[in-house]
C-alpha atoms as a PDB file:
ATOM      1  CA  UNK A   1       6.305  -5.517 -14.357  1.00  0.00           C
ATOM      2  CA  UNK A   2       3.478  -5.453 -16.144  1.00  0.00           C
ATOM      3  CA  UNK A   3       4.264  -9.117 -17.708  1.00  0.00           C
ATOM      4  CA  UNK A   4       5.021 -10.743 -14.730  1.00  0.00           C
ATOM      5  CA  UNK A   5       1.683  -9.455 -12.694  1.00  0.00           C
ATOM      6  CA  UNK A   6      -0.667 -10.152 -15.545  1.00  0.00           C
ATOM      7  CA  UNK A   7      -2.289  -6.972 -15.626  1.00  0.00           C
ATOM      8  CA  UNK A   8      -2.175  -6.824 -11.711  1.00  0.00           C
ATOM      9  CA  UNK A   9      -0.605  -3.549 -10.541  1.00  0.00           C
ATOM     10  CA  UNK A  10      -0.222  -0.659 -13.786  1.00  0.00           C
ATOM     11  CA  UNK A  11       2.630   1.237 -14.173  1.00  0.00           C
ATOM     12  CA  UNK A  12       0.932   4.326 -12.515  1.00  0.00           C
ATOM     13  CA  UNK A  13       1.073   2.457  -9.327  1.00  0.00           C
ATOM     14  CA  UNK A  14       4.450   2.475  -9.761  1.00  0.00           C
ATOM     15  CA  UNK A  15       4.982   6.025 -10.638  1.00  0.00           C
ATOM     16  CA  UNK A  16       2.736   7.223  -7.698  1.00  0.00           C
ATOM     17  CA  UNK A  17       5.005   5.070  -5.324  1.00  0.00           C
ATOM     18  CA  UNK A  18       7.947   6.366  -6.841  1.00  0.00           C
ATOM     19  CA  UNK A  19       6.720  10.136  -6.316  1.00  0.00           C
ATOM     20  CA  UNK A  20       5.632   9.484  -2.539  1.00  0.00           C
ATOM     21  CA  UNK A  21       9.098   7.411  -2.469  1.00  0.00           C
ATOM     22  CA  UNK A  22      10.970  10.866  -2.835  1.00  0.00           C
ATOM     23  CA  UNK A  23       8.228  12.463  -0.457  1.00  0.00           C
ATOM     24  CA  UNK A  24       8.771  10.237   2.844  1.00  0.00           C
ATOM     25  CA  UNK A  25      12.516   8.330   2.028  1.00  0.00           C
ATOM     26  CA  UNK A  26      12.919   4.722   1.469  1.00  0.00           C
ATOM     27  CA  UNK A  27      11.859   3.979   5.075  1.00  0.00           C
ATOM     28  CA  UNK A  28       8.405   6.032   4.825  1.00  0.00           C
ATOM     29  CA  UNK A  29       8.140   3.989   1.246  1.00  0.00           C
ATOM     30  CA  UNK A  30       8.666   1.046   2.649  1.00  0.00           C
ATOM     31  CA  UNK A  31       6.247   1.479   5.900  1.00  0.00           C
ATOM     32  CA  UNK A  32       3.664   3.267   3.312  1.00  0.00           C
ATOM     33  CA  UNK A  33       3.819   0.103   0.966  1.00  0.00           C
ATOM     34  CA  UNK A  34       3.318  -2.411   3.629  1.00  0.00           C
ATOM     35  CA  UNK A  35       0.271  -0.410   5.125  1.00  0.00           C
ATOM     36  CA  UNK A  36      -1.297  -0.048   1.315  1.00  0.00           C
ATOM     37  CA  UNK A  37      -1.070  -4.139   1.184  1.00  0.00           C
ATOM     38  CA  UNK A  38      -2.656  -3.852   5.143  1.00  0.00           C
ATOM     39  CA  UNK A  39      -5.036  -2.137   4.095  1.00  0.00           C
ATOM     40  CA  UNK A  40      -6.229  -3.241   0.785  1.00  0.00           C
ATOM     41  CA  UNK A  41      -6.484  -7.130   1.652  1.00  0.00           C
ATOM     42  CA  UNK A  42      -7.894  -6.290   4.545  1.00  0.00           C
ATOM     43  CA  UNK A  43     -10.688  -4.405   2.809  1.00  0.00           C
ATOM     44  CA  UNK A  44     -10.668  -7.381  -0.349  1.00  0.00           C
ATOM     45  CA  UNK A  45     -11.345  -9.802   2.355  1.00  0.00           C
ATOM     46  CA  UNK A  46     -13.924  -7.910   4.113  1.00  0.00           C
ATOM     47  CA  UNK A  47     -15.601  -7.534   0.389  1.00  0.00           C
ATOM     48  CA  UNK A  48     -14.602 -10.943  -0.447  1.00  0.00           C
ATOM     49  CA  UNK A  49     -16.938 -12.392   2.555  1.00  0.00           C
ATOM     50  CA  UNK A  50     -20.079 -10.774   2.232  1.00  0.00           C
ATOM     51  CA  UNK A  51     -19.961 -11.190  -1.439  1.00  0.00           C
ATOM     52  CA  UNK A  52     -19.577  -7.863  -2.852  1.00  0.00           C
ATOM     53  CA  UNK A  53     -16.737  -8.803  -4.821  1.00  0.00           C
ATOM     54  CA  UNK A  54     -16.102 -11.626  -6.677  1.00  0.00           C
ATOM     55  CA  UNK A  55     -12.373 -13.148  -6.735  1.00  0.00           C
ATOM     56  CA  UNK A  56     -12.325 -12.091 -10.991  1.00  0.00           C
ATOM     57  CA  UNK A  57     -13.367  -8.816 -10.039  1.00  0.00           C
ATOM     58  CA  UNK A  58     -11.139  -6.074  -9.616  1.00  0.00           C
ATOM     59  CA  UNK A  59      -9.870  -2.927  -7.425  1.00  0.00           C
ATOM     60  CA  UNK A  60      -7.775  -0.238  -7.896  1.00  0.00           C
ATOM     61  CA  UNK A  61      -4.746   0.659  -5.759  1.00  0.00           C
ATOM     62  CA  UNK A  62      -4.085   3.811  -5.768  1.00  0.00           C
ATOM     63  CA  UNK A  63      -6.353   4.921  -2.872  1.00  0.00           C
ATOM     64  CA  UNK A  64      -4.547   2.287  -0.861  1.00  0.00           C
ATOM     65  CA  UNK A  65      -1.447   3.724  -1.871  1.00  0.00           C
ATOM     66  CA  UNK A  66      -3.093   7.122  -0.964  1.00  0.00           C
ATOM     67  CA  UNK A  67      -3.856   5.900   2.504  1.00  0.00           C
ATOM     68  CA  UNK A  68      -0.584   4.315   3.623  1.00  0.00           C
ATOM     69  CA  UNK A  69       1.536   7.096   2.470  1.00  0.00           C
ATOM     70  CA  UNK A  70      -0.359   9.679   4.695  1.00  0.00           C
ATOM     71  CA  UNK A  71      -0.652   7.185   7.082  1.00  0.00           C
ATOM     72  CA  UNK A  72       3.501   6.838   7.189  1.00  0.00           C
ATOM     73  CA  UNK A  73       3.172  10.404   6.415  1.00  0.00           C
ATOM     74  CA  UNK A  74       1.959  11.166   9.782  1.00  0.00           C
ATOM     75  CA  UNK A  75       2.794   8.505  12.129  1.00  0.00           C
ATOM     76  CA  UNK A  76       6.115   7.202  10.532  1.00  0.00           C
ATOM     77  CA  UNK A  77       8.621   8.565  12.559  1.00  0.00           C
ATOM     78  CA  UNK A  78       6.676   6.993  15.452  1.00  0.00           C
ATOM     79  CA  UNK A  79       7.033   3.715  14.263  1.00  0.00           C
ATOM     80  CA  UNK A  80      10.260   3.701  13.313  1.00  0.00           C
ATOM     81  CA  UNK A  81      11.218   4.775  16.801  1.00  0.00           C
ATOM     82  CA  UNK A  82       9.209   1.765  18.173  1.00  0.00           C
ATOM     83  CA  UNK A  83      10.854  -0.279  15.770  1.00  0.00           C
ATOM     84  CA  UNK A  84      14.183   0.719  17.157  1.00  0.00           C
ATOM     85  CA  UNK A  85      13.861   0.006  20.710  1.00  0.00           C
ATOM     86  CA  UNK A  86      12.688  -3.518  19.788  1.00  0.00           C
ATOM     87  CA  UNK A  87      15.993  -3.964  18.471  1.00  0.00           C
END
């Protein structure tokens, strides 16, 4: 993973998502991962616009990964439920 990303996301990421993977199920994974992105380009762009970052600079993860999993932590079941009736 670490090849193909260039030194992007470390393998800790990938442990940590793998832990909270067996905490919420592979739907709460997969609503917790799409949050973390939310959230962390989201933030990146807000830095990336009034200059406090630079685009060589970098960021670490793993409080966005923090953030969506309590976030599908506590309102998962919620969306999913939303999710449903759409269907």
């Amino acid at each position: 993973m670490r090849t193909l990303s260039r030194g992007g996301i470390g393998l800790g990421d990938v442990k940590y998502a793998a832990a909270f993977g067996i905490w919420l199920g592979w739907q709460g994974t997969l609503l917790a991962l799409a949050l973390s992105l939310a959230l962390g380009a989201c933030l990146v762009l807000v830095l990336l616009g009034t200059g406090r970052l630079g685009r060589r600079d970098r960021l670490a993860f793993g409080p966005f990964l923090s953030a969506g999993a309590y976030l599908s932590y506590i309102g998962g079941a919620a969306f999913w439920s939303a999710y449903e009736v759409l269907l």
